[in-house]
Protein backbone atom coordinates (compact mmCIF):
# COMPACT_ATOMS: atom_id res chain seq x y z
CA UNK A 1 -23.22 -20.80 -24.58
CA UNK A 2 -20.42 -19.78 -26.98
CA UNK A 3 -20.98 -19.81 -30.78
CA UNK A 4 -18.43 -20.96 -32.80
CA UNK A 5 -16.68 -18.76 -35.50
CA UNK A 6 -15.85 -20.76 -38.81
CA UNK A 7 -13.69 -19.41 -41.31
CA UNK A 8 -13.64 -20.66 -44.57
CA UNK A 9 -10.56 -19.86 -46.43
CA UNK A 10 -9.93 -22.66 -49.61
CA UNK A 11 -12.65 -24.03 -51.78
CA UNK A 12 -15.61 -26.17 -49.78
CA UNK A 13 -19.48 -27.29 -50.59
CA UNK A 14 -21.54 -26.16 -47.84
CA UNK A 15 -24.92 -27.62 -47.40
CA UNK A 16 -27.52 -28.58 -44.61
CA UNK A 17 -28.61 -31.91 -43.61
CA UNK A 18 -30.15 -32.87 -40.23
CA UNK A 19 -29.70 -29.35 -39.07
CA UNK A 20 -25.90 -29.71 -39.77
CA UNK A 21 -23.49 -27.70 -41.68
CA UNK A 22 -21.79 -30.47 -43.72
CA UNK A 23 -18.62 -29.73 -45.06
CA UNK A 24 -16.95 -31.39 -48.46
CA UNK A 25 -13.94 -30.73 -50.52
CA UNK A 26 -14.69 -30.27 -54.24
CA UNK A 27 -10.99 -32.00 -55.09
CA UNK A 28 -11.93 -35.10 -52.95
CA UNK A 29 -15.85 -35.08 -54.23
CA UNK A 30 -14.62 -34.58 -57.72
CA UNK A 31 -12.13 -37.44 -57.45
CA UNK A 32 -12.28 -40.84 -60.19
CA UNK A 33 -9.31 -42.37 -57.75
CA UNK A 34 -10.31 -42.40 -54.13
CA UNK A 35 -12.89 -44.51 -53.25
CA UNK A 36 -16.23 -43.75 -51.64
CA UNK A 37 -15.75 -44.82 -48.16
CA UNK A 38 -12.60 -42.06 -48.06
CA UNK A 39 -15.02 -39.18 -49.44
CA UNK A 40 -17.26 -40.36 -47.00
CA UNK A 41 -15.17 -40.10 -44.23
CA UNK A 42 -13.54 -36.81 -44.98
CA UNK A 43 -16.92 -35.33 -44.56
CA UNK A 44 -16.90 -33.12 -41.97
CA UNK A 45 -20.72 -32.15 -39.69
CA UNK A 46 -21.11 -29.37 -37.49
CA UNK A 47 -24.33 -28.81 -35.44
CA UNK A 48 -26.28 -25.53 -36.94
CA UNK A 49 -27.22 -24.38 -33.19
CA UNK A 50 -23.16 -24.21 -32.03
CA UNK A 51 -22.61 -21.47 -34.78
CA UNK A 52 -22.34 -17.98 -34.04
CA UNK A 53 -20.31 -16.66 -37.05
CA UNK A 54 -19.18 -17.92 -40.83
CA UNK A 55 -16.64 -16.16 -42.54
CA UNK A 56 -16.64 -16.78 -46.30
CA UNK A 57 -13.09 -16.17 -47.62
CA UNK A 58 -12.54 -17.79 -51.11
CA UNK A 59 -14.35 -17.67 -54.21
CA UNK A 60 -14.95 -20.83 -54.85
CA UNK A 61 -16.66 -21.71 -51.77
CA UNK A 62 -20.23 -22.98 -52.62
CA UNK A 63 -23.29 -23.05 -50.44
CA UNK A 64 -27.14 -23.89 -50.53
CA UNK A 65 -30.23 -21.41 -49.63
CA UNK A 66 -31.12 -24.15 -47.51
CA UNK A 67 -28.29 -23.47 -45.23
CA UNK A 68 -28.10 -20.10 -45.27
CA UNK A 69 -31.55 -20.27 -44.05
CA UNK A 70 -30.53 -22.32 -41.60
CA UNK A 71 -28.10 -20.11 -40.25
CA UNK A 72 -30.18 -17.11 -40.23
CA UNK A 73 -32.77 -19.12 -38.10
CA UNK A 74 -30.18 -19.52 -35.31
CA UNK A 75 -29.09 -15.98 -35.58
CA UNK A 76 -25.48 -16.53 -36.96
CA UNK A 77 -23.82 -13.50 -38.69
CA UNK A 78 -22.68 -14.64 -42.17
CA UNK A 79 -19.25 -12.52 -43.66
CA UNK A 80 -18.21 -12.67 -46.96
CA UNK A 81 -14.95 -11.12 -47.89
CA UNK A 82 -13.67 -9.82 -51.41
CA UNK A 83 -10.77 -9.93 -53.54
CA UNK A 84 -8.23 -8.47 -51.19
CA UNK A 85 -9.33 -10.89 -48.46
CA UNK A 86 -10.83 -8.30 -46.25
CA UNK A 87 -14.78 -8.35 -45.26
CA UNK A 88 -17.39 -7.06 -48.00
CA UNK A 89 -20.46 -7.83 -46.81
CA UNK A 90 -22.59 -8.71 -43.53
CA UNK A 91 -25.76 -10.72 -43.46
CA UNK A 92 -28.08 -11.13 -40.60
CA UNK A 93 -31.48 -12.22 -39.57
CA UNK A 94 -34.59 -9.80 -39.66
CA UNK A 95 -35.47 -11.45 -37.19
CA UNK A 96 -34.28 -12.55 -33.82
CA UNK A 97 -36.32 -11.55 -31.09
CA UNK A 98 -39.96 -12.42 -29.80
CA UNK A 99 -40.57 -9.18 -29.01
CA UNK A 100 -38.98 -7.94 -31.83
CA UNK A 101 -41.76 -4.96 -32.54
CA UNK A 102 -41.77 -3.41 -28.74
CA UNK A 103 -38.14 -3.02 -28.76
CA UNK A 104 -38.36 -1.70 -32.56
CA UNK A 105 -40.79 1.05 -31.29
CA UNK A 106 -38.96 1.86 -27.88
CA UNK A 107 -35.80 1.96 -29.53
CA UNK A 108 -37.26 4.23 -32.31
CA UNK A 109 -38.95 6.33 -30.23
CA UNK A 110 -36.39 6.97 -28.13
CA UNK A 111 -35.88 10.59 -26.66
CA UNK A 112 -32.77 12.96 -28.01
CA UNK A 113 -31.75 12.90 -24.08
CA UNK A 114 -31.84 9.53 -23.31
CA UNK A 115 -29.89 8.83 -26.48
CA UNK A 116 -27.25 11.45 -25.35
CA UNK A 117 -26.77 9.80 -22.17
CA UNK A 118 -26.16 6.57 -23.35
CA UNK A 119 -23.42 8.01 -26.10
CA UNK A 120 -22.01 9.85 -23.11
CA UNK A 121 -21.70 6.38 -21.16
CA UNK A 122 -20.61 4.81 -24.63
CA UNK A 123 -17.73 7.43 -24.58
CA UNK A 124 -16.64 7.27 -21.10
CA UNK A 125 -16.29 3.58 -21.51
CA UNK A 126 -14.47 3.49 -24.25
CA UNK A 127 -11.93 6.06 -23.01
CA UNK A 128 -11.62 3.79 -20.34
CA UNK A 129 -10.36 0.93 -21.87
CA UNK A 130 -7.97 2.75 -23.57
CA UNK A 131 -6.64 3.90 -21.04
CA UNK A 132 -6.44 0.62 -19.27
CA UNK A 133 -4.87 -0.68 -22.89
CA UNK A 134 -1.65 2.26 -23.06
CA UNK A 135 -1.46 1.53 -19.57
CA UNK A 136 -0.26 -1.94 -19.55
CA UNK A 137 1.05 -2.18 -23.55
CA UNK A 138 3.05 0.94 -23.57
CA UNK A 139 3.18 2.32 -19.89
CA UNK A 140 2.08 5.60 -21.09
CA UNK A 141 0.92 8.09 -18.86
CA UNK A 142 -2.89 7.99 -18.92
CA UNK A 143 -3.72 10.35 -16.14
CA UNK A 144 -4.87 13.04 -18.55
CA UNK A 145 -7.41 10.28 -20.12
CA UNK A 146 -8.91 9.16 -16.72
CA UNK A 147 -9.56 13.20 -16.13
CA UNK A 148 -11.07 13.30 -19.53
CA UNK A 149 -13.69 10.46 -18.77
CA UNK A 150 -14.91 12.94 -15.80
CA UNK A 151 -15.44 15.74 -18.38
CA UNK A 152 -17.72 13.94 -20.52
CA UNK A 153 -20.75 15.34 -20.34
CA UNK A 154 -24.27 13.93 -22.23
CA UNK A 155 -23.67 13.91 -25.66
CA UNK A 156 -20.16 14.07 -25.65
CA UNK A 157 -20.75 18.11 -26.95
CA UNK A 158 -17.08 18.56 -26.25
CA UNK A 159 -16.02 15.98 -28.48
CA UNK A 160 -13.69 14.22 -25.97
CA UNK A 161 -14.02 10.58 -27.92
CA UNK A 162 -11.64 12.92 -30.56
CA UNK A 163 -9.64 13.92 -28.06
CA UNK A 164 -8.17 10.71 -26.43
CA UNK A 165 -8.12 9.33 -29.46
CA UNK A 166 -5.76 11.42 -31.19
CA UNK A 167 -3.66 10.56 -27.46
CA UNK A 168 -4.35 6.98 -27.91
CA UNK A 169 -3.35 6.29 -31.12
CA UNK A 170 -0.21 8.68 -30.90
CA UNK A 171 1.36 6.55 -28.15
CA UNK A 172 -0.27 2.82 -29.39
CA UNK A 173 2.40 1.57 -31.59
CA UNK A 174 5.41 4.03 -30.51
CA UNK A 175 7.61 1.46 -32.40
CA UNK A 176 6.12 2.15 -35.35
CA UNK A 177 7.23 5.96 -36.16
CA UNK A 178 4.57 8.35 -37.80
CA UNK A 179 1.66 5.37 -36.86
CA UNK A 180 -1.22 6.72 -38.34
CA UNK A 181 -4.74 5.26 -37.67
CA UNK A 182 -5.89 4.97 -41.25
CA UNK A 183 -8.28 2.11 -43.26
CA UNK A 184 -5.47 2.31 -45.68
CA UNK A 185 -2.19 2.81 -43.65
CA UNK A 186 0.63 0.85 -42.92
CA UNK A 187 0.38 -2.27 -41.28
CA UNK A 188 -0.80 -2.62 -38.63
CA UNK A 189 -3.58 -0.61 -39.41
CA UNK A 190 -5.06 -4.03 -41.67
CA UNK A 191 -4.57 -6.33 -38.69
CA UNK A 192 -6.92 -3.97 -36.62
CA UNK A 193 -9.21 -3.43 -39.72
CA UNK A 194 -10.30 -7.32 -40.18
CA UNK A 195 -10.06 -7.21 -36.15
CA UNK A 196 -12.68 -4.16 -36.04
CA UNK A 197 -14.80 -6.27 -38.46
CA UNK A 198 -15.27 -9.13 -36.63
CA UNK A 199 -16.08 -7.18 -33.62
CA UNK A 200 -18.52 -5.39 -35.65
CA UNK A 201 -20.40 -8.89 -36.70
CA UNK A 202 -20.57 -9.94 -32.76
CA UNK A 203 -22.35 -6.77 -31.98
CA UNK A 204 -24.52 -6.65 -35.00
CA UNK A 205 -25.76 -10.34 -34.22
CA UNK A 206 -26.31 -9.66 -30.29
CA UNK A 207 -27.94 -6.23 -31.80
CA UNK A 208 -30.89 -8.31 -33.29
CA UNK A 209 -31.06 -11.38 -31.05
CA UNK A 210 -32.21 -8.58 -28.23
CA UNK A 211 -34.59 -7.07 -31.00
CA UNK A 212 -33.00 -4.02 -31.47
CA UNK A 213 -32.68 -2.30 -34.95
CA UNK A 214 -28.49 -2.44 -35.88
CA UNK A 215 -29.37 0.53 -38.63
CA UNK A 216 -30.96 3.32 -35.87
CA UNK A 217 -27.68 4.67 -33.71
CA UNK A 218 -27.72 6.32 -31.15
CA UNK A 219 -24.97 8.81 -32.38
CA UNK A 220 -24.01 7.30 -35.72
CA UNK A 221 -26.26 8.54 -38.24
CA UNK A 222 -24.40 8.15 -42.05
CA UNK A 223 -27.17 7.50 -44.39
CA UNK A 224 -25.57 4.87 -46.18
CA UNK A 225 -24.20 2.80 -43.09
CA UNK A 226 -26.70 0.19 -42.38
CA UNK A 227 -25.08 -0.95 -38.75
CA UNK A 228 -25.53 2.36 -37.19
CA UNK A 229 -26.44 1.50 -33.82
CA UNK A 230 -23.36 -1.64 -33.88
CA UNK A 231 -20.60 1.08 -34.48
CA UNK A 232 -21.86 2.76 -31.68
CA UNK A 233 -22.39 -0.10 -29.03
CA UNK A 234 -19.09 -1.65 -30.15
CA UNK A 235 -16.83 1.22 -29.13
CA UNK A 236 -16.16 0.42 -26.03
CA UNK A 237 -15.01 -3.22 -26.93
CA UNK A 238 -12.60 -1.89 -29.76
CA UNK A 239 -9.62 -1.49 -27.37
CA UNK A 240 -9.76 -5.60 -26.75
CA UNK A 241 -9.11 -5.76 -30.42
CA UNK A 242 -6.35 -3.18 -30.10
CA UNK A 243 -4.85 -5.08 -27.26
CA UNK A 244 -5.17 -8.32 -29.24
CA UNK A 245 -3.42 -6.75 -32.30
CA UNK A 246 -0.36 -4.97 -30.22
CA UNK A 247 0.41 -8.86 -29.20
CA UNK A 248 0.17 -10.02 -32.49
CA UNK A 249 2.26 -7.17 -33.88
CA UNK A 250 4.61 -7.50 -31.29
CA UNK A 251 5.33 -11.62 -32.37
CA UNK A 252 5.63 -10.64 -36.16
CA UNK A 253 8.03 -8.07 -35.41
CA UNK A 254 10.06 -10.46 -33.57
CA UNK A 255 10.23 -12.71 -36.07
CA UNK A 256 10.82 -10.26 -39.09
CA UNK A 257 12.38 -6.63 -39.15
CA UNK A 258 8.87 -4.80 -40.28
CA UNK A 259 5.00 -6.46 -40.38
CA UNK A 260 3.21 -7.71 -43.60
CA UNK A 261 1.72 -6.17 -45.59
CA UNK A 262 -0.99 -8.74 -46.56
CA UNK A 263 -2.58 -11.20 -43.45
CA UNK A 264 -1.25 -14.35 -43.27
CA UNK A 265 -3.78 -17.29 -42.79
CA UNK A 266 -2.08 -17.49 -39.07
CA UNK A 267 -2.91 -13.59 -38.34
CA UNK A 268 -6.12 -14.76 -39.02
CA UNK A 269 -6.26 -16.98 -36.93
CA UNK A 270 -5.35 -15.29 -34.45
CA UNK A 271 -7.39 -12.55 -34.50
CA UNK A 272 -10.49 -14.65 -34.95
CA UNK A 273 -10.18 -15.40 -31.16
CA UNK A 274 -11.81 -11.99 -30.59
CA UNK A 275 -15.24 -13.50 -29.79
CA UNK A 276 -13.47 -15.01 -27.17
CA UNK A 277 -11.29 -12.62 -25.32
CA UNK A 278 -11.75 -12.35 -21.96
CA UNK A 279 -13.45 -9.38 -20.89
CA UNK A 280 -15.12 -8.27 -17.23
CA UNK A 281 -18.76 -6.82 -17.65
CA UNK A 282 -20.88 -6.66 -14.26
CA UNK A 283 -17.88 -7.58 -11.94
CA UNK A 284 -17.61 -11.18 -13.78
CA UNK A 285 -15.11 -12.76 -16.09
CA UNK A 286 -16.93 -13.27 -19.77
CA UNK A 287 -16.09 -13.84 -22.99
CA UNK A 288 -16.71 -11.06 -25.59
CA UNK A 289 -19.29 -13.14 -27.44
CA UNK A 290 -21.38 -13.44 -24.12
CA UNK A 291 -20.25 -9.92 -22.79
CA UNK A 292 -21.88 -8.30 -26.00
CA UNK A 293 -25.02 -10.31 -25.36
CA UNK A 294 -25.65 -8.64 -21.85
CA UNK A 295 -24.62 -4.98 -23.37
CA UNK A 296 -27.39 -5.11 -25.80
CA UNK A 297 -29.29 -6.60 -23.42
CA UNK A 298 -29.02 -3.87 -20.94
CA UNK A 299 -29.29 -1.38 -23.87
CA UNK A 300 -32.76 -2.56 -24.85
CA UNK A 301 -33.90 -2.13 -21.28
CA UNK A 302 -32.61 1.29 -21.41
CA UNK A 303 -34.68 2.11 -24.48
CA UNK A 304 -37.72 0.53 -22.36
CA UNK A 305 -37.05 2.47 -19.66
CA UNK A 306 -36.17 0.19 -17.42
CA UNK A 307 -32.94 0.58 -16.53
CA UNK A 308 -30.60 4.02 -17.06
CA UNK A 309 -26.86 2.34 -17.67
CA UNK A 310 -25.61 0.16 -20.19
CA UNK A 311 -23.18 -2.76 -19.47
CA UNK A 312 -20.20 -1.75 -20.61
CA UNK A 313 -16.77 -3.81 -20.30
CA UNK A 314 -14.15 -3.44 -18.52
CA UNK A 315 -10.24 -4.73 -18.25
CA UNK A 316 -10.65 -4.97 -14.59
């Protein structure tokens, strides 16, 4: 099943009742003129189970312990984002997984080869997709990127990831002269950053529904990041953002001569169909949400030894 994604972006009361997120409007609650049966009616219910990600975007949104608990129990990923609109923070479950402590131990114990292996699959994937991406949004020759998915060998030693991407993002945007992948570069550089954050939620949720730990990597290891092992697993799905983005950028810059600078509430919107992309994982159409599931999936077997390959997407 596919979780919803709310976003929240003007002032609300969130609460719980009957295992429902219930929705109300501070302006119409704190009202002296309207009458009840209107405030009554402009309350809006939506079932706890059918949510898979909140995104808390205004300061003066208000919410109960009671319903945060709520969405924890049904493994949602709750975002809150600061004063320049962009994600802050990421909460998740500690829990979401009956066997929660064999996969903790399997994944911790985990041997330096088998941990190289699946970084080198991690990195052949994701070359892949970019490839597949320049291919079709700027018909850029990619033949030197499908030879450099060959040459990856366990552990990436050759540091080939760096490689196609300083190809990849060279030749992204070639509208946009001097496009520099940067956090704080020109637009559309914040279009991809909320993109890459949402993305990062999906995996982080999936992460701990298949009782994996999102802190331990398996090539990520900055001390202070505490979603290791999601910036790993998510590589190969960033180029669906980056597709997503080039056909948002390309509609702005149809309508305007340059892209904002800040993201419009419709930018948002747009790119909040990311857990909902189409993607193909195993030879079958998904969506992202449910294609993420059966990576980490696959990756916990991997760490159990049952398996030796991670389900990676694919464009094709």
């Amino acid at each position: 099943m596919i979780k919803r994604t709310l976003y929240f972006e003007n002032p609300a009361y969130l609460s719980l009742k009957n295992k429902q997120l219930v929705i109300k409007l501070p302006e119409i609650e704190k009202s002296d003129v309207l009458p009840d049966s209107f405030k009554e009616e402009s309350v809006k219910t939506i079932p706890i189970e059918d949510i898979g990600i909140v995104i808390i975007d205004n300061k003066q949104i208000t919410f109960t312990s009671g319903l945060v608990e709520a969405l924890l129990e049904n493994n949602c990923a709750l975002i809150t984002c600061g004063s320049n609109r962009m994600p802050v923070g990421l909460l998740l479950p500690l829990e979401g997984n009956t066997l929660q402590n064999e996969r903790f131990t399997a994944q911790v114990e985990a041997s330096l080869p088998l941990k190289k292996q699946l970084w080198q699959q991690t990195v052949q994937a994701k070359i892949e997709n970019q490839a597949a991406v320049l291919k079709k949004c700027s018909r850029t020759e990619v033949g030197n990127m499908l030879k450099w998915i060959d040459e990856v060998r366990s552990g990436d030693i050759d540091n080939m990831e760096a490689r196609a991407a300083v190809y990849y993002w060279k030749n992204l945007f070639p509208d946009i002269e001097g496009f520099v992948r940067n956090r704080e570069g020109v637009p559309p550089n914040n279009f991809l950053n909320y993109g890459y954050a949402i993305l990062r939620a999906v995996v982080a949720r999936s992460l701990v529904a298949s009782g994996l730990l999102p802190t331990l990597g398996i090539h990520h290891h900055n001390r202070y990041n505490a979603y290791c092992l999601a910036d790993d697993i998510m590589e190969p799905y960033r180029p669906f953002v980056d597709k997503l983005v080039i056909e948002i950028a390309d509609v702005e810059a149809s309508h305007a001569l340059s892209l904002p600078m800040e993201l419009t509430k419709e930018i948002k919107t747009q790119l909040l169909q990311i857990p909902v992309l189409d993607v193909m994982i195993s030879g079958q159409r998904s969506p992202l949400m449910i294609a993420v599931g059966q990576t980490t999936a696959s990756l916990a077997k991997c760490f159990l030894g049952e398996i030796r390959k991670i389900a990676y997407p694919s464009f094709q």
